[in-house]
PDB file of N, CA and C in Angstrom:
ATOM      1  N   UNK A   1     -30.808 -38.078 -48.364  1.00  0.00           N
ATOM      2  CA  UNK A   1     -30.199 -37.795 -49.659  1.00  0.00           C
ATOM      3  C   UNK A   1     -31.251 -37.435 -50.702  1.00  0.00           C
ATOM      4  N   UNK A   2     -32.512 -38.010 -50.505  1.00  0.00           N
ATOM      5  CA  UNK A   2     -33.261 -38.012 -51.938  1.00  0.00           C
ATOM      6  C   UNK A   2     -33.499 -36.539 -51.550  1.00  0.00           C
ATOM      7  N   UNK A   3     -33.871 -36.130 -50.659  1.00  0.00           N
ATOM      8  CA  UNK A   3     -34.690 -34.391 -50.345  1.00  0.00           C
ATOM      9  C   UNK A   3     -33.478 -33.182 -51.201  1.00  0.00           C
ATOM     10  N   UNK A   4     -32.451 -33.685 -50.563  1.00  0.00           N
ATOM     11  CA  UNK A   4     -31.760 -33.190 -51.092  1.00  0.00           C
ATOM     12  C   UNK A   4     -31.528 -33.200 -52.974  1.00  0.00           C
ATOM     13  N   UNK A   5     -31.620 -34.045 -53.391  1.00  0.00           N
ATOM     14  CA  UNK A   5     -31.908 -34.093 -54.673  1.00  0.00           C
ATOM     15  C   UNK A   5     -33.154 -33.434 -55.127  1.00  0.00           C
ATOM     16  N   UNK A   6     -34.479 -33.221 -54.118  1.00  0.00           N
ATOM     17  CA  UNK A   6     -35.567 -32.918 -54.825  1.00  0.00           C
ATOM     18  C   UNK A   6     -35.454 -31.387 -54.859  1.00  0.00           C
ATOM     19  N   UNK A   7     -34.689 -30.619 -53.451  1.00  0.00           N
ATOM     20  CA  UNK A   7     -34.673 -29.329 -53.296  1.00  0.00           C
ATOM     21  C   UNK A   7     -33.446 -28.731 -54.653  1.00  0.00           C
ATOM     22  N   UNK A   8     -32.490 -29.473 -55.014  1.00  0.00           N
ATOM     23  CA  UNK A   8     -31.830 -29.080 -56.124  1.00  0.00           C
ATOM     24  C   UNK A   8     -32.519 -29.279 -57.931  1.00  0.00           C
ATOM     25  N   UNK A   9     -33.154 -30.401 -57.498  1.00  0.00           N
ATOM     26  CA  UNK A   9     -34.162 -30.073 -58.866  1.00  0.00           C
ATOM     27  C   UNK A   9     -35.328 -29.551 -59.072  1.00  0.00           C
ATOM     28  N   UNK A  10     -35.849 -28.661 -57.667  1.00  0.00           N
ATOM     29  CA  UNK A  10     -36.950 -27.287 -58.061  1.00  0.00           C
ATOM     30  C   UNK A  10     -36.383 -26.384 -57.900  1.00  0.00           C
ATOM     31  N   UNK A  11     -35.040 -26.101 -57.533  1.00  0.00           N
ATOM     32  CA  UNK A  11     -34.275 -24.984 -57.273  1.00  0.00           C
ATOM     33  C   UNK A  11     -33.560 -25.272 -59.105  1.00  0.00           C
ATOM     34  N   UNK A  12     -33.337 -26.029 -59.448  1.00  0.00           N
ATOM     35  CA  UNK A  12     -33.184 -25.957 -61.066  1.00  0.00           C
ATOM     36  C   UNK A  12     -34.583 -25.750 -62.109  1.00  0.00           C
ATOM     37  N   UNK A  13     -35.628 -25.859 -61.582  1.00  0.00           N
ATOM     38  CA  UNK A  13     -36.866 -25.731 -62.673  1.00  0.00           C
ATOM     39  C   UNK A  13     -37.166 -24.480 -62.214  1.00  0.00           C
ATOM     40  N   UNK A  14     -36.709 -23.819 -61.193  1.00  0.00           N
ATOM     41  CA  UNK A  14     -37.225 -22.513 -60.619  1.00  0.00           C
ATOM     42  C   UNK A  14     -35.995 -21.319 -61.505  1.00  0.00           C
ATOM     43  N   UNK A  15     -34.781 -21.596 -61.490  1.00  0.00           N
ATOM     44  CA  UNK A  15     -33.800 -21.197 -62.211  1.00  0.00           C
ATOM     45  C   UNK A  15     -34.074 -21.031 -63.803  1.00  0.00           C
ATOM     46  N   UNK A  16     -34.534 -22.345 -64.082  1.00  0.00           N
ATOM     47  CA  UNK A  16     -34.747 -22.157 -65.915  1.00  0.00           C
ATOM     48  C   UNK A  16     -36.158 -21.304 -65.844  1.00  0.00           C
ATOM     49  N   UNK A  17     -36.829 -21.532 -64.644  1.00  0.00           N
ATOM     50  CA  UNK A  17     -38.264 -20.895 -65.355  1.00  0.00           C
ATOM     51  C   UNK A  17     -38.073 -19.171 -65.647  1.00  0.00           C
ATOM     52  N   UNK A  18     -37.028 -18.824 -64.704  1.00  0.00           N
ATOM     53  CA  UNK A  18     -36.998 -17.753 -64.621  1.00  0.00           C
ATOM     54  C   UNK A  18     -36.183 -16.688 -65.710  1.00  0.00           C
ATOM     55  N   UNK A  19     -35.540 -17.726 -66.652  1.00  0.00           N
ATOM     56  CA  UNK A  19     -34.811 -17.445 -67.191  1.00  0.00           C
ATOM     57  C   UNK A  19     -35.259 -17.647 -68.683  1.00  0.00           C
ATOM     58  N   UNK A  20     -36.171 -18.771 -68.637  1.00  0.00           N
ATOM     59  CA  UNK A  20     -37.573 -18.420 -69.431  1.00  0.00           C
ATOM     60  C   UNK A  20     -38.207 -17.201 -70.107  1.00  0.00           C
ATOM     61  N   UNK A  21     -38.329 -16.759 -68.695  1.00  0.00           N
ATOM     62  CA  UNK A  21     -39.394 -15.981 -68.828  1.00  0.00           C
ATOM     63  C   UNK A  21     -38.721 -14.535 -69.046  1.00  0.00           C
ATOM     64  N   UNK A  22     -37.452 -14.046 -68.549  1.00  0.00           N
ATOM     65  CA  UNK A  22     -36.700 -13.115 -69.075  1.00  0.00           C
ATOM     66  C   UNK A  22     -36.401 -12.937 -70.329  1.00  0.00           C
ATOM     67  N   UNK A  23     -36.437 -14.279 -71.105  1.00  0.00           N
ATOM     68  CA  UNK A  23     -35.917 -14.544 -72.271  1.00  0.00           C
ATOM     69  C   UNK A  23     -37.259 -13.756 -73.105  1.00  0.00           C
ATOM     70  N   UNK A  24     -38.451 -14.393 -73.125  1.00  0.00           N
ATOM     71  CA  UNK A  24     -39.479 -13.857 -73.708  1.00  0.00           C
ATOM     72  C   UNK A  24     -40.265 -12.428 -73.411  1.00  0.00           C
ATOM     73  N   UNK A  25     -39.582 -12.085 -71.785  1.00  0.00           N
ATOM     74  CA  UNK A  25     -40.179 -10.110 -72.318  1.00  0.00           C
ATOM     75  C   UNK A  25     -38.856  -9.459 -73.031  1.00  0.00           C
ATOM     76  N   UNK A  26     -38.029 -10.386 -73.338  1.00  0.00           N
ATOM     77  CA  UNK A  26     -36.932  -9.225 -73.614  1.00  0.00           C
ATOM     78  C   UNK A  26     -37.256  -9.336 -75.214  1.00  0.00           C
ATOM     79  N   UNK A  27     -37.492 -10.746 -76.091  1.00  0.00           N
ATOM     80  CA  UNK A  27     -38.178 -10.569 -77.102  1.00  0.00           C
ATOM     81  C   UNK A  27     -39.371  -9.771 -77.589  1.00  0.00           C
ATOM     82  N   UNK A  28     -40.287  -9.858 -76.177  1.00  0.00           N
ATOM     83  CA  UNK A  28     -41.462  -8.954 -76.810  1.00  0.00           C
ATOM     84  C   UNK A  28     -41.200  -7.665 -76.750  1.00  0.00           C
ATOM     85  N   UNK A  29     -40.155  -6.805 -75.621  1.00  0.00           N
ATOM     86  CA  UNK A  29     -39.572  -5.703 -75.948  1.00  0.00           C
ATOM     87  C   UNK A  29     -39.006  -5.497 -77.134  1.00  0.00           C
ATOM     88  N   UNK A  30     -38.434  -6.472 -77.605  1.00  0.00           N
ATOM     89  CA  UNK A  30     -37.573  -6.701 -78.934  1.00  0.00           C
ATOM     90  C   UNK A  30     -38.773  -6.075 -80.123  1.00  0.00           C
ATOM     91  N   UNK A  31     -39.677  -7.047 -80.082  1.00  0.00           N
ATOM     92  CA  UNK A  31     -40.852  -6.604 -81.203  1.00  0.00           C
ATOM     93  C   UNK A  31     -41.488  -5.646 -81.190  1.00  0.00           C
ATOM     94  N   UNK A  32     -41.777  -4.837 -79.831  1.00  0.00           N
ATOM     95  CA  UNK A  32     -42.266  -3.618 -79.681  1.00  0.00           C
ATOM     96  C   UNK A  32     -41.172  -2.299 -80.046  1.00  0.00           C
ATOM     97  N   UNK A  33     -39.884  -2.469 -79.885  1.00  0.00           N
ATOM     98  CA  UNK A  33     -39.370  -1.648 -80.408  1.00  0.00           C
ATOM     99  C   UNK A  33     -39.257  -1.678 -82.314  1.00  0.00           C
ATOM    100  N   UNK A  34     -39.002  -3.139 -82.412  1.00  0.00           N
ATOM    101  CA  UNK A  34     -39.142  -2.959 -84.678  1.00  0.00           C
ATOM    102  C   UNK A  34     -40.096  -2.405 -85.075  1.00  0.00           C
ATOM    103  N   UNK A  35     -41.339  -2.640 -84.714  1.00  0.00           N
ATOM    104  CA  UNK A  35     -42.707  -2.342 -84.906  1.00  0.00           C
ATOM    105  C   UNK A  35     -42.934  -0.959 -84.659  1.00  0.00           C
ATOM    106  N   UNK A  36     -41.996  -0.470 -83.543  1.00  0.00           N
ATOM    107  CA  UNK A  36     -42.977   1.449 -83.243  1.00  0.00           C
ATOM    108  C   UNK A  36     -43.679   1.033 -82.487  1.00  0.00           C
ATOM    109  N   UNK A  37     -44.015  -0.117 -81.238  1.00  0.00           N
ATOM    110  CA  UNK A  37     -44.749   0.290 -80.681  1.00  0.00           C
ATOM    111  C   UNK A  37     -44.132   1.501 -79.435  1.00  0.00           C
ATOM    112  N   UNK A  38     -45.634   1.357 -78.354  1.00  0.00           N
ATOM    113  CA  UNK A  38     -45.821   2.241 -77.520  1.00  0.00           C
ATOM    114  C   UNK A  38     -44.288   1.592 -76.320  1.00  0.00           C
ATOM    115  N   UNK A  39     -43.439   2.341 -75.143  1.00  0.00           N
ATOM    116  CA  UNK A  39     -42.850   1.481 -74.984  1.00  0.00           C
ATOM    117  C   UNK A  39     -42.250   2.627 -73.899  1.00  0.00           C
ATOM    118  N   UNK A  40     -42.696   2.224 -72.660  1.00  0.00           N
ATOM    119  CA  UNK A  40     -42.913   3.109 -71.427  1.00  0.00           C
ATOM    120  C   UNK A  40     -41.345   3.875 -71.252  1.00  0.00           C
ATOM    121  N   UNK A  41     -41.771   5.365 -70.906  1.00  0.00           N
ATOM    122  CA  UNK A  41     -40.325   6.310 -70.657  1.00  0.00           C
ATOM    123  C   UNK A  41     -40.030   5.592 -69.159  1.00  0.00           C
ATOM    124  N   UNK A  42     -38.464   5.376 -68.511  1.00  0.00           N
ATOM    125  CA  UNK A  42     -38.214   5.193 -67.160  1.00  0.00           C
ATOM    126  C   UNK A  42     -38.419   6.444 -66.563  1.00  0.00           C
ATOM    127  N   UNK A  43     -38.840   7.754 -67.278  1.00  0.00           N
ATOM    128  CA  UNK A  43     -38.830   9.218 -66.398  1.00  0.00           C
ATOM    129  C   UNK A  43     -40.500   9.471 -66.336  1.00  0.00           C
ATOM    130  N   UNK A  44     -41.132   8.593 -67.262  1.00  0.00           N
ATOM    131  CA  UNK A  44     -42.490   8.745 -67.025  1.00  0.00           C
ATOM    132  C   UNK A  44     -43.261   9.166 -68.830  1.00  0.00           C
ATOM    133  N   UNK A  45     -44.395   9.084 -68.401  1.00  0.00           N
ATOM    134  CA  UNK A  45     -44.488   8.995 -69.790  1.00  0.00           C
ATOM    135  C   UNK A  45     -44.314   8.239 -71.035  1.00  0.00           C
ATOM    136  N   UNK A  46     -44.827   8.332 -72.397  1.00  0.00           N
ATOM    137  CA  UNK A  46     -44.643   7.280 -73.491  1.00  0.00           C
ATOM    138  C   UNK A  46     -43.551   8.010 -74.584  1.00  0.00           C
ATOM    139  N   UNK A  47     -42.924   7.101 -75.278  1.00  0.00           N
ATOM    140  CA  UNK A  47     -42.314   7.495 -76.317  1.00  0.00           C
ATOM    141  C   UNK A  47     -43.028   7.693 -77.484  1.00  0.00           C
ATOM    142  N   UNK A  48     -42.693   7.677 -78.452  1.00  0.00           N
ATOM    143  CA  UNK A  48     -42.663   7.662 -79.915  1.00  0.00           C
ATOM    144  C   UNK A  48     -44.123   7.588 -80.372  1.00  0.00           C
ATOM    145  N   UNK A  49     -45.012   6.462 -79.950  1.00  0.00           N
ATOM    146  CA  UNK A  49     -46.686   6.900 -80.029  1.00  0.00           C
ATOM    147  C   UNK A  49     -47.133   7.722 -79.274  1.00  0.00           C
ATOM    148  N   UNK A  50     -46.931   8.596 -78.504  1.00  0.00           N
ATOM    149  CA  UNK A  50     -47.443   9.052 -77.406  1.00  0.00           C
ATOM    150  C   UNK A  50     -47.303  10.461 -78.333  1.00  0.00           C
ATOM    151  N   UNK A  51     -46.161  10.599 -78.524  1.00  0.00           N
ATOM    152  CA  UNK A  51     -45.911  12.152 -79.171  1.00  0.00           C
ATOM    153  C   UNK A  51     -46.848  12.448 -80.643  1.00  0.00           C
ATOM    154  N   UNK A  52     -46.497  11.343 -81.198  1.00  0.00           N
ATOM    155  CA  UNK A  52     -47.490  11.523 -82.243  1.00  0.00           C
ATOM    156  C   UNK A  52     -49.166  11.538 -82.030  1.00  0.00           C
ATOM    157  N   UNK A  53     -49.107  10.633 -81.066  1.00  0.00           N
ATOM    158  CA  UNK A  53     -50.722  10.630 -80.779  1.00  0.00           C
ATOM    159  C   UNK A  53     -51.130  12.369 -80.328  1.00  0.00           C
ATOM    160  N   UNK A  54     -50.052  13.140 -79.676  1.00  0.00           N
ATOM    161  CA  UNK A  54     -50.560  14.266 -79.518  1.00  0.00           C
ATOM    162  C   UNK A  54     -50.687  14.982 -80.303  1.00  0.00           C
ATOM    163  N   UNK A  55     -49.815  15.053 -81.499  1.00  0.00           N
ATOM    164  CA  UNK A  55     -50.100  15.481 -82.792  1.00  0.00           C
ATOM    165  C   UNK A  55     -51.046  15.874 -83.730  1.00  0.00           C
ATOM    166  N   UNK A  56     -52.073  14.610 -83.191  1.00  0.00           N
ATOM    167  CA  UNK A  56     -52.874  14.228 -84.160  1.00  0.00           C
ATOM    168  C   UNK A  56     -54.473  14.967 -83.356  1.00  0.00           C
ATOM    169  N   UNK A  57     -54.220  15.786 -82.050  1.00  0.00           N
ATOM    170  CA  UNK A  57     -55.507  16.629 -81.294  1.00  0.00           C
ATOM    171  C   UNK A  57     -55.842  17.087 -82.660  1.00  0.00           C
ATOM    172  N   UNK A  58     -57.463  17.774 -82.108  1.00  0.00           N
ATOM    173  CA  UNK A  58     -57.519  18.982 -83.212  1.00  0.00           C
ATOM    174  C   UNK A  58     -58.288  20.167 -81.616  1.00  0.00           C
ATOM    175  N   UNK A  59     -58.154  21.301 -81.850  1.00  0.00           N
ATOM    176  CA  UNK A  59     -58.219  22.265 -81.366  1.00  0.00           C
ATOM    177  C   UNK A  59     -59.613  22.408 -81.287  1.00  0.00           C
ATOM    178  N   UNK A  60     -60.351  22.990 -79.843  1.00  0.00           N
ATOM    179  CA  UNK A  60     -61.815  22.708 -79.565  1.00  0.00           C
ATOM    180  C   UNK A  60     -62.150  24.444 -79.574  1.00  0.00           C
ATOM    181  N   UNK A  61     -63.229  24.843 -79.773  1.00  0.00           N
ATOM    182  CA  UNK A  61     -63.862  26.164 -79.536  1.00  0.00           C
ATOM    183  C   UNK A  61     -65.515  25.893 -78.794  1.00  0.00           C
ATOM    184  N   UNK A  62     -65.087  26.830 -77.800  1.00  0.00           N
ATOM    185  CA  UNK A  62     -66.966  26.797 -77.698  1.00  0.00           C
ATOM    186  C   UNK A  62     -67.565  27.970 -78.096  1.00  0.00           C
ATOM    187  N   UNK A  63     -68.907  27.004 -78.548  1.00  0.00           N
ATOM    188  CA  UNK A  63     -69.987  28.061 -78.824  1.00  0.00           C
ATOM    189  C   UNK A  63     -70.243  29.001 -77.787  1.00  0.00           C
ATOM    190  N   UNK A  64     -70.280  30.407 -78.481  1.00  0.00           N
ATOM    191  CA  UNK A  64     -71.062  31.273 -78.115  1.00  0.00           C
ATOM    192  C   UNK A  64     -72.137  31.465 -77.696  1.00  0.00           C
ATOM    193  N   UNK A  65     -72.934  30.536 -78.057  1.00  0.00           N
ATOM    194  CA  UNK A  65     -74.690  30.587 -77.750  1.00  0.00           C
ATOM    195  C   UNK A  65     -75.086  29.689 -76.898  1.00  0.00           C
ATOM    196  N   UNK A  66     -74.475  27.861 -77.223  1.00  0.00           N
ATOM    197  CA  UNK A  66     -74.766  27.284 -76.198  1.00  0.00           C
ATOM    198  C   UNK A  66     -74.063  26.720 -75.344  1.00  0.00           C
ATOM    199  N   UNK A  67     -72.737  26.867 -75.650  1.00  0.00           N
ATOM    200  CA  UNK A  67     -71.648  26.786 -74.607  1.00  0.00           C
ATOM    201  C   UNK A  67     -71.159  25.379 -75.135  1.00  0.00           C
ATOM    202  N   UNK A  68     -71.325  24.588 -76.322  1.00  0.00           N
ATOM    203  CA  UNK A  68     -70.356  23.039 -76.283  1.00  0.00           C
ATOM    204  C   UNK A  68     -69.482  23.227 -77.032  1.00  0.00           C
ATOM    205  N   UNK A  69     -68.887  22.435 -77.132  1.00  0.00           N
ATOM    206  CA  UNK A  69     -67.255  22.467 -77.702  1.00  0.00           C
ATOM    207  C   UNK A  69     -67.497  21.762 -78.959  1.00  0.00           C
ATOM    208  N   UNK A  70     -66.843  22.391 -79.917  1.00  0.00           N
ATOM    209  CA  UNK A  70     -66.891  21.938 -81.450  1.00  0.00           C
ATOM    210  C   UNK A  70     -65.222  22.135 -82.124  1.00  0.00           C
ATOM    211  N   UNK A  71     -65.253  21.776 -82.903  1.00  0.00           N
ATOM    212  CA  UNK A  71     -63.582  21.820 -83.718  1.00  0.00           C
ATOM    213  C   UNK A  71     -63.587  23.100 -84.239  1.00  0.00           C
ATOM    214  N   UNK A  72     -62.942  23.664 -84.064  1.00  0.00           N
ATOM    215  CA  UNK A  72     -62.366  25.214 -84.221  1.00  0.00           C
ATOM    216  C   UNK A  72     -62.724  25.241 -85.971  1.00  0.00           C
ATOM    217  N   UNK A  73     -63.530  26.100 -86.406  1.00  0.00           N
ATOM    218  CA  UNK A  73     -62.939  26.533 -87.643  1.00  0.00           C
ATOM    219  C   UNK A  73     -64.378  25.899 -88.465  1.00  0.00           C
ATOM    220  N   UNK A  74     -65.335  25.018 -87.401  1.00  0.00           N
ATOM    221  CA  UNK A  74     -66.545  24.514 -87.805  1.00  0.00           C
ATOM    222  C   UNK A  74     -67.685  25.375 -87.908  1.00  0.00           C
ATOM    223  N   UNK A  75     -68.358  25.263 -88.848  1.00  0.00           N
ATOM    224  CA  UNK A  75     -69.420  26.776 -89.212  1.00  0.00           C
ATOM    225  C   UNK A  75     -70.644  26.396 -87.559  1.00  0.00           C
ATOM    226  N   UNK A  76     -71.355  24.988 -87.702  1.00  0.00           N
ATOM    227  CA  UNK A  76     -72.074  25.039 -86.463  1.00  0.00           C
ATOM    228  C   UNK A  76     -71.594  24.010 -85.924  1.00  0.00           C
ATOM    229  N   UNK A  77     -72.290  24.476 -84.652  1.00  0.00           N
ATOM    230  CA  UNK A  77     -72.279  23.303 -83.144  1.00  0.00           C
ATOM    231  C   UNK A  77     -73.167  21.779 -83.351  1.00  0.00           C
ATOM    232  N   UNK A  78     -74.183  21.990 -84.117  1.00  0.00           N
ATOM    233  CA  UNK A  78     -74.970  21.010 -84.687  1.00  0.00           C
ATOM    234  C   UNK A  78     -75.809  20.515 -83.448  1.00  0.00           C
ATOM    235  N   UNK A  79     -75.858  21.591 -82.149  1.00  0.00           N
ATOM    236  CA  UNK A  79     -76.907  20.943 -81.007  1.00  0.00           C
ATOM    237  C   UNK A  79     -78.058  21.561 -81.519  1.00  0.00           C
ATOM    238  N   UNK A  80     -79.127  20.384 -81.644  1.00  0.00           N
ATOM    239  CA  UNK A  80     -80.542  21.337 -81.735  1.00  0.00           C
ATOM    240  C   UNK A  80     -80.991  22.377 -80.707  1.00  0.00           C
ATOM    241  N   UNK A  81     -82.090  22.720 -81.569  1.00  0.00           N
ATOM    242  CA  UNK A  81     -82.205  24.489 -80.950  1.00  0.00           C
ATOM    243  C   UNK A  81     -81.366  25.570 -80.907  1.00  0.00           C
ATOM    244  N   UNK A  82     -80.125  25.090 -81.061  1.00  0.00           N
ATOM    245  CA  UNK A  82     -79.129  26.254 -81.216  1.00  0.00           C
ATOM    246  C   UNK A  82     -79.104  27.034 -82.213  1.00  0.00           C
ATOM    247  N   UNK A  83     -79.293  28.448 -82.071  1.00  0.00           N
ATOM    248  CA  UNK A  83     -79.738  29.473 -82.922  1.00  0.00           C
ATOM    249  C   UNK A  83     -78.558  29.296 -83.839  1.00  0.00           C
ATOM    250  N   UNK A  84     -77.058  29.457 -83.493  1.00  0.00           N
ATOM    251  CA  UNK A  84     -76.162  29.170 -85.020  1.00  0.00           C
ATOM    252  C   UNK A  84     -75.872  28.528 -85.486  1.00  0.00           C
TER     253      UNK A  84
END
C-alpha cells in the first residue's frame, strides 16, 4: 500500500511541476509580447524586431582603389595609403 501512495505522490509533484512550468513560459511569452520583444515566427524567422532591425542596414560601397567596403555616400575609405 505505502508504494502505492509514494508512486501517486511523485506522479502528483510531477503533474504540478509541469504545470508550473507551463504557467511561467506562457507569462514570459506574455511579457515578451507587451514589451515588443523578439518572438520566434512558427514559419521561420523573427517578427516585429527582426523587420525593423533590417531597416536600420545602411548600404555598403566599395572602394575603387582599394577594394573595402565603406557606407555609400562616404567621401573616404579611411584605409591608410589609400590614394582617395
Amino acid at each position: 500500500m505505502s508504494k502505492i501512495i509514494t508512486l501517486v505522490g511523485l506522479l502528483a509533484i510531477v503533474w504540478f511541476g509541469f504545470r508550473l512550468l507551463s504557467k511561467v513560459q506562457r507569462q514570459r511569452q506574455e511579457a515578451l509580447r507587451r514589451h515588443g520583444g523578439v518572438k520566434a515566427n512558427p514559419k521561420g524567422g523573427t517578427t516585429a524586431r527582426g523587420k525593423a532591425a533590417a531597416s536600420d542596414t545602411q548600404e555598403m560601397a566599395k572602394c575603387d582603389v582599394c577594394g573595402v567596403y565603406v557606407a555609400a555616400g562616404s567621401g573616404r575609405c579611411g584605409t591608410p595609403g589609400c590614394p582617395r
